[in-house]
PDB file of N, CA and C in Angstrom:
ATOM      1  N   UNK A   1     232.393  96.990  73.012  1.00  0.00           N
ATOM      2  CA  UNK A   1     233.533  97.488  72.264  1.00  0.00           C
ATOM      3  C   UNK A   1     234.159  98.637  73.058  1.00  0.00           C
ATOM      4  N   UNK A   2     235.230  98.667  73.317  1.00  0.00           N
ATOM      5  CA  UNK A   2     236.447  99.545  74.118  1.00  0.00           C
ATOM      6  C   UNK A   2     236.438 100.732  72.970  1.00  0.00           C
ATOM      7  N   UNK A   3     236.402 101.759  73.450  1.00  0.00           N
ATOM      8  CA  UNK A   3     237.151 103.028  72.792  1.00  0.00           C
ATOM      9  C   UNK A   3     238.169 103.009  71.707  1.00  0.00           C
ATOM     10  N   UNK A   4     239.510 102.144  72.483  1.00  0.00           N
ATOM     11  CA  UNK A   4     240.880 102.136  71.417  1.00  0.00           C
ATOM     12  C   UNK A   4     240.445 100.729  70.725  1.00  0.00           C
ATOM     13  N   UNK A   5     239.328 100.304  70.332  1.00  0.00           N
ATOM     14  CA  UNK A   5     239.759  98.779  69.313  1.00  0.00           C
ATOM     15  C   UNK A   5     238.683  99.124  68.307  1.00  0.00           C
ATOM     16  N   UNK A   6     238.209  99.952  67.444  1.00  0.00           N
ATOM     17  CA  UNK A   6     237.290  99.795  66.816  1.00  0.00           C
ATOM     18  C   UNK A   6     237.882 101.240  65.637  1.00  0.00           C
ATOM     19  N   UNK A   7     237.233 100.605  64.418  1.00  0.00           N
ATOM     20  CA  UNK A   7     237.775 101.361  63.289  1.00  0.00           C
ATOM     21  C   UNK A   7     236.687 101.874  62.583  1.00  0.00           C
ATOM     22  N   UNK A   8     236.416 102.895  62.305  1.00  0.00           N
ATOM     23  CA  UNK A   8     235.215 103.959  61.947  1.00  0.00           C
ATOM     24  C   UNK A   8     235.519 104.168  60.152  1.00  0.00           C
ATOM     25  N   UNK A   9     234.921 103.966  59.363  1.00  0.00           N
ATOM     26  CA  UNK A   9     234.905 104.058  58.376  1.00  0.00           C
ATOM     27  C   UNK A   9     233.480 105.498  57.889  1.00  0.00           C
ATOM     28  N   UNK A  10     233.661 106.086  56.445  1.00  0.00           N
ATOM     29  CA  UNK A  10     232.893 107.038  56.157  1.00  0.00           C
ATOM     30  C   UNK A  10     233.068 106.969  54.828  1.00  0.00           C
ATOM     31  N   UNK A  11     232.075 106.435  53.711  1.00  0.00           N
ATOM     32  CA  UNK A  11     232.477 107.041  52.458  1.00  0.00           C
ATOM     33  C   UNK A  11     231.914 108.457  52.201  1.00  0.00           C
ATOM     34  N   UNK A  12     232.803 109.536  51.174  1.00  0.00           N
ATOM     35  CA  UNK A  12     232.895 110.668  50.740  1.00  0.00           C
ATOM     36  C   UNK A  12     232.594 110.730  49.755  1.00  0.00           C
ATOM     37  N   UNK A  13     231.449 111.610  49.314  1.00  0.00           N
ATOM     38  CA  UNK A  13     231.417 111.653  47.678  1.00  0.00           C
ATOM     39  C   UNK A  13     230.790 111.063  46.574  1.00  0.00           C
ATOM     40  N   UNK A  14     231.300 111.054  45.861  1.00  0.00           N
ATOM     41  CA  UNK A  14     230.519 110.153  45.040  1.00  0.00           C
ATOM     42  C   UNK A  14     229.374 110.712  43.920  1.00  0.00           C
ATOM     43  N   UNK A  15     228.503 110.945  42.836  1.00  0.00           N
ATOM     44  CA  UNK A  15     226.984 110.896  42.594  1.00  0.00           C
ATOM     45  C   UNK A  15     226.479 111.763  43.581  1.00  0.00           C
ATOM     46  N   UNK A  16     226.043 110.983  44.672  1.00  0.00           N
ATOM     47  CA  UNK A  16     225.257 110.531  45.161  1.00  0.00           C
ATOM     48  C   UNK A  16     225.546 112.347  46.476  1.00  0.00           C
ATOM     49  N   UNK A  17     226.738 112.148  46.756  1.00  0.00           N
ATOM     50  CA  UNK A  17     227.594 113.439  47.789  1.00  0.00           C
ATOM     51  C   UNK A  17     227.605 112.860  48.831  1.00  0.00           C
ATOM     52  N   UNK A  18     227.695 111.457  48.941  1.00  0.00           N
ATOM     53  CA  UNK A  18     227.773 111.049  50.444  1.00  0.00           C
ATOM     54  C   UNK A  18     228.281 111.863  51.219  1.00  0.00           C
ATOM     55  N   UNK A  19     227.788 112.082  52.582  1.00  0.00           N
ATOM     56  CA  UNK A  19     228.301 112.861  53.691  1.00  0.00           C
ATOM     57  C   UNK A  19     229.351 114.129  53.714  1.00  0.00           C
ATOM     58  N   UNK A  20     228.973 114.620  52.451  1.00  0.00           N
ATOM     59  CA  UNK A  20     228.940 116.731  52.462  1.00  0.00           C
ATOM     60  C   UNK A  20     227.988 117.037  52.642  1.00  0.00           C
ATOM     61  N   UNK A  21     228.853 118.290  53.206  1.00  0.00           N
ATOM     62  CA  UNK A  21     227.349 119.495  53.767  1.00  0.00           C
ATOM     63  C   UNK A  21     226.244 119.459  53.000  1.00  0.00           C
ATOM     64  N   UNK A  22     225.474 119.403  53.418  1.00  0.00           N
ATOM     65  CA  UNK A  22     224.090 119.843  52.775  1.00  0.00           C
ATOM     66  C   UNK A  22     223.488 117.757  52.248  1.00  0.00           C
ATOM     67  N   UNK A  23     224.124 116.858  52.240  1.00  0.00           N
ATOM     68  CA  UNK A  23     223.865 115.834  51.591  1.00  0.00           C
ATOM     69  C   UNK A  23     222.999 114.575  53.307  1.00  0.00           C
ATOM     70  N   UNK A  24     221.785 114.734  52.237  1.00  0.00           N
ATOM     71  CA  UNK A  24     221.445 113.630  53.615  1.00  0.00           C
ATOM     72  C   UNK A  24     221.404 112.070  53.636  1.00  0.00           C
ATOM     73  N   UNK A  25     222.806 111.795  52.854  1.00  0.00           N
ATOM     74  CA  UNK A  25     222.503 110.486  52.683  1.00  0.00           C
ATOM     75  C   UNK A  25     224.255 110.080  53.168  1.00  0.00           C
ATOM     76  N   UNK A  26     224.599 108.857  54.577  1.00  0.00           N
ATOM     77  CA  UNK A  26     225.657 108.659  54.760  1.00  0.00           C
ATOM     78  C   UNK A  26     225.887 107.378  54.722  1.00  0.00           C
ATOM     79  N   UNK A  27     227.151 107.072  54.521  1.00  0.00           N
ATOM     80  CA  UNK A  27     227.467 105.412  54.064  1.00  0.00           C
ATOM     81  C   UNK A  27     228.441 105.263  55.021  1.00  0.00           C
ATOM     82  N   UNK A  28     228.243 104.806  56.408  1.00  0.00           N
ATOM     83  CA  UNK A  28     229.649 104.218  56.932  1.00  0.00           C
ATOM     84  C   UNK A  28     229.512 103.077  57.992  1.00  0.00           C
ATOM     85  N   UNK A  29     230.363 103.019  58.880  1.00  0.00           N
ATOM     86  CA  UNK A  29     230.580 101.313  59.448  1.00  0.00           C
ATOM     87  C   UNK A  29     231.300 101.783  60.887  1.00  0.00           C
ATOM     88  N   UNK A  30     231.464 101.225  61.721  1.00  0.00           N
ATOM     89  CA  UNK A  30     232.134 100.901  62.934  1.00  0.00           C
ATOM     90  C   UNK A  30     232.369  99.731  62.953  1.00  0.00           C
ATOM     91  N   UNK A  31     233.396  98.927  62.885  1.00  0.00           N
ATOM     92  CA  UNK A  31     234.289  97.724  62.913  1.00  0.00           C
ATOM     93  C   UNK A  31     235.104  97.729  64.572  1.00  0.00           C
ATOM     94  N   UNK A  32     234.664  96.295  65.198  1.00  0.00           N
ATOM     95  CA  UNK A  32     235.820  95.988  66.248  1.00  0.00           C
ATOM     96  C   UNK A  32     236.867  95.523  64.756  1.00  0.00           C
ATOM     97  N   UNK A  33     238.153  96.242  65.858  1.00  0.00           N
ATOM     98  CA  UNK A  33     239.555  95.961  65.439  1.00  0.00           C
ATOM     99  C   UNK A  33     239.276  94.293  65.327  1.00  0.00           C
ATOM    100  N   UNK A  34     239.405  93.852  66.536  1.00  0.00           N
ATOM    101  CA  UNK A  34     239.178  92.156  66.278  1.00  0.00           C
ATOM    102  C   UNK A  34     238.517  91.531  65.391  1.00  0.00           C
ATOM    103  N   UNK A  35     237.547  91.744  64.779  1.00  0.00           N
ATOM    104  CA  UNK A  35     236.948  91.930  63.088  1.00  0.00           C
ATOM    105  C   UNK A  35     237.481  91.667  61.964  1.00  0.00           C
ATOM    106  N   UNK A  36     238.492  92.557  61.925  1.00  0.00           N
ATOM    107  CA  UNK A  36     239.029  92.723  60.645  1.00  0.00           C
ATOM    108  C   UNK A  36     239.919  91.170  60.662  1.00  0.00           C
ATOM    109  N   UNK A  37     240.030  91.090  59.080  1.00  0.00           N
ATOM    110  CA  UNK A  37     240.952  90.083  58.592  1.00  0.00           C
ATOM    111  C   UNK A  37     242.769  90.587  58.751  1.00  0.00           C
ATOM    112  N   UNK A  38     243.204  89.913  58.827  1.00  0.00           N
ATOM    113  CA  UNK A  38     244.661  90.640  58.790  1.00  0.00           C
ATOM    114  C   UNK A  38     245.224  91.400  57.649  1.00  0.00           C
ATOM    115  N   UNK A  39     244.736  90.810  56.381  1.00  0.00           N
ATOM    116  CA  UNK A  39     244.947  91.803  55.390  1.00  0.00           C
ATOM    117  C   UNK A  39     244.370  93.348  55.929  1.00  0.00           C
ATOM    118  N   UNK A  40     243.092  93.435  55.882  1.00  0.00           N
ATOM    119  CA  UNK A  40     242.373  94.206  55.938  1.00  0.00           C
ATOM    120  C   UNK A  40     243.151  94.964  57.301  1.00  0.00           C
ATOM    121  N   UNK A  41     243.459  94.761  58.183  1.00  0.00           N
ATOM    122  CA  UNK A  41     244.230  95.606  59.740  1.00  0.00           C
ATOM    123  C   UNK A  41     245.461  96.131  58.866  1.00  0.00           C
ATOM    124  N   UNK A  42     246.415  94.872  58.132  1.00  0.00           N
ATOM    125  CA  UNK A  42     247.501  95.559  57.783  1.00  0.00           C
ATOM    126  C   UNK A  42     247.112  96.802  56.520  1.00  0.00           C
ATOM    127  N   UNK A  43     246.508  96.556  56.349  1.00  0.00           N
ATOM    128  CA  UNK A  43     246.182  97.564  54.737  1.00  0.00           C
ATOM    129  C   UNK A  43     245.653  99.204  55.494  1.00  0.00           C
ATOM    130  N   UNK A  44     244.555  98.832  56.624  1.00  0.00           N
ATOM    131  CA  UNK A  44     244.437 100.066  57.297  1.00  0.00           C
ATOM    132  C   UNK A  44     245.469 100.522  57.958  1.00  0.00           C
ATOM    133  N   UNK A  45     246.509 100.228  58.695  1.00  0.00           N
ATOM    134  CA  UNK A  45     247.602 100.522  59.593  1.00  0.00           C
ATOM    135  C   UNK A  45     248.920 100.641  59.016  1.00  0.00           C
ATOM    136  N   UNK A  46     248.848 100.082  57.629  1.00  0.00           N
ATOM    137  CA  UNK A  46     249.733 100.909  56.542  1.00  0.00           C
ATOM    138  C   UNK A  46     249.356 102.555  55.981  1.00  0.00           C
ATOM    139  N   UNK A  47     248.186 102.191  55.360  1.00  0.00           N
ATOM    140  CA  UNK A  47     247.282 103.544  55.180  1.00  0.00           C
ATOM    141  C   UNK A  47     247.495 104.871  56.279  1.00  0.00           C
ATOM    142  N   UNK A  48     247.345 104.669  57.496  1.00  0.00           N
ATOM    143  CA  UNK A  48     247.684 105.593  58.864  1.00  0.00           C
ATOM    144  C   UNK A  48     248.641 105.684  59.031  1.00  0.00           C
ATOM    145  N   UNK A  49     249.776 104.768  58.904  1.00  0.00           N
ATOM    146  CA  UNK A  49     251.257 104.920  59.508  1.00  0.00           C
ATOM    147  C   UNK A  49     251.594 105.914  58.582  1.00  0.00           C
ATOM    148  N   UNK A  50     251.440 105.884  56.981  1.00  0.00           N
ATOM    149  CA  UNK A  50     252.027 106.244  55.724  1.00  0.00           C
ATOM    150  C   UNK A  50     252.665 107.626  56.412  1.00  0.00           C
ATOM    151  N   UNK A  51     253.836 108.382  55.831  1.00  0.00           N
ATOM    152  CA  UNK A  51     254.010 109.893  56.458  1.00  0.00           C
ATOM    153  C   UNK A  51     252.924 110.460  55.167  1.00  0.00           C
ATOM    154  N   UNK A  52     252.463 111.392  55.510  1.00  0.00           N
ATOM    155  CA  UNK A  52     251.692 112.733  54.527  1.00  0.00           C
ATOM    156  C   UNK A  52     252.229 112.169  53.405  1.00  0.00           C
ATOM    157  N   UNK A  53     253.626 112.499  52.895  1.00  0.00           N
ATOM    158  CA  UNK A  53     254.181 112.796  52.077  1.00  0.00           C
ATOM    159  C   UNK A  53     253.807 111.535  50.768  1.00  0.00           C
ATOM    160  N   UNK A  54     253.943 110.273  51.378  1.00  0.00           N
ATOM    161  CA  UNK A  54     253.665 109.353  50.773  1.00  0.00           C
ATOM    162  C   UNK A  54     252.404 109.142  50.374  1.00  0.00           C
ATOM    163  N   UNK A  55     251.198 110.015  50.696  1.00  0.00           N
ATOM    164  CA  UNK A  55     249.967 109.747  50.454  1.00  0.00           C
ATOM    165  C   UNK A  55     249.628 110.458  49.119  1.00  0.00           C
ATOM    166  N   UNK A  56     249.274 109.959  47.938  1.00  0.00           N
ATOM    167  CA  UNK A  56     248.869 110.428  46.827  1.00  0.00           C
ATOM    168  C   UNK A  56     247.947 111.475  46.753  1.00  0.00           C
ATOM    169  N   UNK A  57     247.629 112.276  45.981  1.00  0.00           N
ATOM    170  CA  UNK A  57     246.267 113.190  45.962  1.00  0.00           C
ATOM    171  C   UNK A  57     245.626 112.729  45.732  1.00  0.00           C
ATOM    172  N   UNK A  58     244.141 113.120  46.614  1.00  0.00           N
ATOM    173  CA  UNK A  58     243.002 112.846  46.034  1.00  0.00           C
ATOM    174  C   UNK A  58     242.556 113.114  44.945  1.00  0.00           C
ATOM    175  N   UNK A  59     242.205 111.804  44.418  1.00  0.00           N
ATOM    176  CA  UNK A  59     241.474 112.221  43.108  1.00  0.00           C
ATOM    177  C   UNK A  59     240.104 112.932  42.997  1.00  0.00           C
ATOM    178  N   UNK A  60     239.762 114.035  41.754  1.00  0.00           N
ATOM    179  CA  UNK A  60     238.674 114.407  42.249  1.00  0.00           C
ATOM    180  C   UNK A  60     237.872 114.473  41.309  1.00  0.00           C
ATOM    181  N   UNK A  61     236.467 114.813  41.288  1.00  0.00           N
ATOM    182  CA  UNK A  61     235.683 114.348  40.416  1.00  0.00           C
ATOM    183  C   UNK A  61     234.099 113.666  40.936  1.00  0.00           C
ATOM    184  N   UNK A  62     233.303 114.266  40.535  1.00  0.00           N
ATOM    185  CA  UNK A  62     231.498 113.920  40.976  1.00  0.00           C
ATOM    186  C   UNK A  62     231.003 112.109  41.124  1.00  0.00           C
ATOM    187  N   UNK A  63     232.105 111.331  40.724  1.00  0.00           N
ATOM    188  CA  UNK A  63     232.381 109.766  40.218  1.00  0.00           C
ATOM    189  C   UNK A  63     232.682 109.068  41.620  1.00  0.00           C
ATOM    190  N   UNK A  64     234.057 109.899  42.030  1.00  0.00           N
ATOM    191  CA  UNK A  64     234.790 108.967  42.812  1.00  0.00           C
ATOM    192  C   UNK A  64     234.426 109.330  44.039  1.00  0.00           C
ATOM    193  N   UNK A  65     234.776 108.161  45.273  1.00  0.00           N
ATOM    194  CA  UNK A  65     234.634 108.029  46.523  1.00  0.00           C
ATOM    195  C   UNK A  65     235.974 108.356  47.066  1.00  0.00           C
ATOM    196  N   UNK A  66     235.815 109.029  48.348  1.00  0.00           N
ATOM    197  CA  UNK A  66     237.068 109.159  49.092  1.00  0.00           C
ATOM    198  C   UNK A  66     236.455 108.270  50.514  1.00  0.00           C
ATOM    199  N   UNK A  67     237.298 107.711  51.294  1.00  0.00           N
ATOM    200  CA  UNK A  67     237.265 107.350  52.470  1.00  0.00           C
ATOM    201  C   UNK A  67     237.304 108.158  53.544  1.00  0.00           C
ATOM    202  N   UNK A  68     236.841 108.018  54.704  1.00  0.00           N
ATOM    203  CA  UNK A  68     237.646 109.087  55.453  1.00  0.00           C
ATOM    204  C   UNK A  68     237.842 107.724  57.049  1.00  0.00           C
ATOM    205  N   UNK A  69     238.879 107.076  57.643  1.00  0.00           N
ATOM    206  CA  UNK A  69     239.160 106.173  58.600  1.00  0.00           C
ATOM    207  C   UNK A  69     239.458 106.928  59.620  1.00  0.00           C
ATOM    208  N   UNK A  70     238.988 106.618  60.730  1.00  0.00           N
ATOM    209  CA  UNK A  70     239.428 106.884  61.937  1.00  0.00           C
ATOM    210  C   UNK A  70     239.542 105.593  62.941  1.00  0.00           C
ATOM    211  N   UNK A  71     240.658 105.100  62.959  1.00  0.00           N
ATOM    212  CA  UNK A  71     241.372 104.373  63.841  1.00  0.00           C
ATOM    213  C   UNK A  71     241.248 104.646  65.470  1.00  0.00           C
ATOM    214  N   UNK A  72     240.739 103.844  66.400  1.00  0.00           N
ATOM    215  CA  UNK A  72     241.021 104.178  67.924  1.00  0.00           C
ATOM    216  C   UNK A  72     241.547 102.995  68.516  1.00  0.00           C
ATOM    217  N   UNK A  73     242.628 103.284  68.726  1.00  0.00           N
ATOM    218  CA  UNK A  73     243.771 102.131  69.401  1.00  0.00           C
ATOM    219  C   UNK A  73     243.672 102.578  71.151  1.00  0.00           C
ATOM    220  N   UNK A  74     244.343 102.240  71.892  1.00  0.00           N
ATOM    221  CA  UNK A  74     244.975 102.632  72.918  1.00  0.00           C
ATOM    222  C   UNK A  74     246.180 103.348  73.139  1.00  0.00           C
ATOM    223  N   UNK A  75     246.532 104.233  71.722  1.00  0.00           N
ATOM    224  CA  UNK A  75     247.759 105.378  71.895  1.00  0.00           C
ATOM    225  C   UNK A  75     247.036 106.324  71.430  1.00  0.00           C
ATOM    226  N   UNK A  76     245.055 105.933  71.179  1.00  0.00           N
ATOM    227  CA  UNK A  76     244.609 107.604  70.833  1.00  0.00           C
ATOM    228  C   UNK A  76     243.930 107.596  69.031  1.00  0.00           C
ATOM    229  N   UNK A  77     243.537 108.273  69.172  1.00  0.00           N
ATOM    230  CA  UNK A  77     242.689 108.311  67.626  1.00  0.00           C
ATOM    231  C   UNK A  77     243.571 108.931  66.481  1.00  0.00           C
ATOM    232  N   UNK A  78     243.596 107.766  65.337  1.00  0.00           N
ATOM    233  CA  UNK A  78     244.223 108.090  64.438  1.00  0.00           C
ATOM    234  C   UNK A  78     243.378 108.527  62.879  1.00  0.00           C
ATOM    235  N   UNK A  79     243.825 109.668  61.740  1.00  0.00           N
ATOM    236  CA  UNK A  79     242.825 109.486  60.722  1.00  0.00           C
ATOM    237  C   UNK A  79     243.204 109.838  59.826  1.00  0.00           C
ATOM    238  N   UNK A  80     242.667 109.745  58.583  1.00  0.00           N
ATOM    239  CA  UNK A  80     243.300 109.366  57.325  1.00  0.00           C
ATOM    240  C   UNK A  80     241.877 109.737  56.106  1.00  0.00           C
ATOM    241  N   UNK A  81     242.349 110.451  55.277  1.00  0.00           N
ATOM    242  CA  UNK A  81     241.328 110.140  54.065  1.00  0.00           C
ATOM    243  C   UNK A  81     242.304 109.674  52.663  1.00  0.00           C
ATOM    244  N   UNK A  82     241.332 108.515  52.479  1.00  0.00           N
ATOM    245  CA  UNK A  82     242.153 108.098  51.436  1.00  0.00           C
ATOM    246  C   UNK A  82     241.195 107.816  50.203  1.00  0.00           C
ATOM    247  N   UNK A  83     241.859 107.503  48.708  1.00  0.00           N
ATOM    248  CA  UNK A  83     241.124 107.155  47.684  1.00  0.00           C
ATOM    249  C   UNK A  83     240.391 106.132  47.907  1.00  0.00           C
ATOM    250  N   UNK A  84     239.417 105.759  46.814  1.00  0.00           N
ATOM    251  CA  UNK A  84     238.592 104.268  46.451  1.00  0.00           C
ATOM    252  C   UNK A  84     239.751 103.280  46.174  1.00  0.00           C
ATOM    253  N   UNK A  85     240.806 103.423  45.517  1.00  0.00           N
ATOM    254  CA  UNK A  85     241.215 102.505  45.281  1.00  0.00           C
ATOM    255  C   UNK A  85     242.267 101.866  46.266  1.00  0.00           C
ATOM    256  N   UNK A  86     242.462 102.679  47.648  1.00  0.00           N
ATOM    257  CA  UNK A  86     243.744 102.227  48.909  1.00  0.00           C
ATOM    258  C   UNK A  86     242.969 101.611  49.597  1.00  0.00           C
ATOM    259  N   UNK A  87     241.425 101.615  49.287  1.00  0.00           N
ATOM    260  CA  UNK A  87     241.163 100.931  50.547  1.00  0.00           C
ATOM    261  C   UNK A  87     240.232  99.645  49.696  1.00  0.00           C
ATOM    262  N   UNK A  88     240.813  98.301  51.038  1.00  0.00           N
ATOM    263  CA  UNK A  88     239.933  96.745  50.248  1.00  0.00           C
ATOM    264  C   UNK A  88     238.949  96.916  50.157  1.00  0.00           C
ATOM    265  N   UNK A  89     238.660  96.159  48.755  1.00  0.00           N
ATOM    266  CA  UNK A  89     236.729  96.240  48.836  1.00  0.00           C
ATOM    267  C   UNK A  89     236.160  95.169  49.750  1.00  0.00           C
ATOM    268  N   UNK A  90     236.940  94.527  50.637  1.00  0.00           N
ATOM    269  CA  UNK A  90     236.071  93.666  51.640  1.00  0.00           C
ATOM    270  C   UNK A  90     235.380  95.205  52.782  1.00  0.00           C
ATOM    271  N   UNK A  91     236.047  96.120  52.722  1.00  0.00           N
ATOM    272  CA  UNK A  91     236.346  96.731  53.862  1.00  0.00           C
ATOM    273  C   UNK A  91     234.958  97.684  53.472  1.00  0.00           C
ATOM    274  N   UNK A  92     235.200  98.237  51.677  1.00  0.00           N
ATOM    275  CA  UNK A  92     233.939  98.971  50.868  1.00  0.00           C
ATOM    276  C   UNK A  92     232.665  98.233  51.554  1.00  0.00           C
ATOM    277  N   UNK A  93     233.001  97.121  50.863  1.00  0.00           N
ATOM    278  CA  UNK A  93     231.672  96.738  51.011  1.00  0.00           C
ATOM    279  C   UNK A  93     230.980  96.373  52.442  1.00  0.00           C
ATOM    280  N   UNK A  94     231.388  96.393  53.583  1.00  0.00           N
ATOM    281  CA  UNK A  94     230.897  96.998  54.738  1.00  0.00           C
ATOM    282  C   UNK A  94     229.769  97.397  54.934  1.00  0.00           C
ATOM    283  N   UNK A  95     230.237  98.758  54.541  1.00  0.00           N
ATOM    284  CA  UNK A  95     229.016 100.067  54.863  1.00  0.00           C
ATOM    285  C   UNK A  95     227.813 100.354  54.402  1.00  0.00           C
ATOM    286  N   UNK A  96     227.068 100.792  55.176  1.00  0.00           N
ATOM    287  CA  UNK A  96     226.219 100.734  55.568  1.00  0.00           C
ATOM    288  C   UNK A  96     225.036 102.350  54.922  1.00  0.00           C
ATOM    289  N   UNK A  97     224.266 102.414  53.824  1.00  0.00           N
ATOM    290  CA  UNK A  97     224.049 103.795  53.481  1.00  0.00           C
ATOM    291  C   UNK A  97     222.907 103.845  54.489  1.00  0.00           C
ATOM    292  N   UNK A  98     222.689 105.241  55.371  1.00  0.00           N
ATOM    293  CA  UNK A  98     221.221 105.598  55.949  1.00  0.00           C
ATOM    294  C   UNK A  98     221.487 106.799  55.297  1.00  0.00           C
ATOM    295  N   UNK A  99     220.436 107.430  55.674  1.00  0.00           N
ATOM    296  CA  UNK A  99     219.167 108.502  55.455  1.00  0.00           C
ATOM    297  C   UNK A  99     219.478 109.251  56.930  1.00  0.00           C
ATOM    298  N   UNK A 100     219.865 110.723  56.317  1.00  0.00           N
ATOM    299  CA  UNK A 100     220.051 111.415  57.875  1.00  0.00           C
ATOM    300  C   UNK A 100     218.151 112.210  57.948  1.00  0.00           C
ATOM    301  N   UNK A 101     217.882 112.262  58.773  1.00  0.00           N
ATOM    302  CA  UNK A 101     216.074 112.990  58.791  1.00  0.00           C
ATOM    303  C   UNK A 101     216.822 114.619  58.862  1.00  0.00           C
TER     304      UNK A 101
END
C-alpha cells in the first residue's frame, strides 16, 4: 500500500471512550483506497471536500461515536471528524477494537 491510497479510520467515544486520553481501548481500520466500494469513496470524499461551514456539530454525549478519517491521496493528507451518522455502516463496521498495553 502507497502512502497517498489508503484511508485511516478511528472511532471516538462512545461508553466505552474509545481512543481519549487516558482510554486503553481503540477501534480503527486502514483501508486501501482501492477497497472501498464507490458509494463508500464517494461518501468519504464528500465528507472531506465539505467546506467547515457545511459540517454540522458534533453531537455530544457519553452514547455517541465520532469518527475521526484521514484520507492520503497523492495531493497529501486530508482529515475530517465526523458524526455516527455521516459515515456508512459498511465503513463502521470495519474496525477493528484492540487493547492498547
Amino acid at each position: 500500500m502507497k502512502p497517498e491510497d489508503h484511508l485511516e479510520i478511528e472511532r471516538l467515544g462512545g461508553v466505552g471512550g474509545f481512543g481519549l486520553p487516558g482510554s486503553r481501548i481503540r477501534s480503527r481500520v486502514l483501508l486501501n483506497v482501492s477497497d472501498l466500494s464507490a458509494v463508500e469513496l464517494n461518501s468519504v470524499t464528500a465528507l472531506i471536500a465539505a467546506p467547515v461551514t457545511a459540517v454540522r456539530p458534533l453531537q455530544a454525549g457519553a452514547d455517541f461515536f465520532r469518527y475521526w478519517l484521514t484520507l492520503y491521496t497523492s495531493e497529501g493528507r486530508r482529515e475530517i471528524e465526523v458524526q455516527e451518522s455521516e459515515l456508512p455502516g459498511s465503513l463502521q463496521a470495519r474496525l477493528q477494537d484492540e487493547l492498547d498495553n
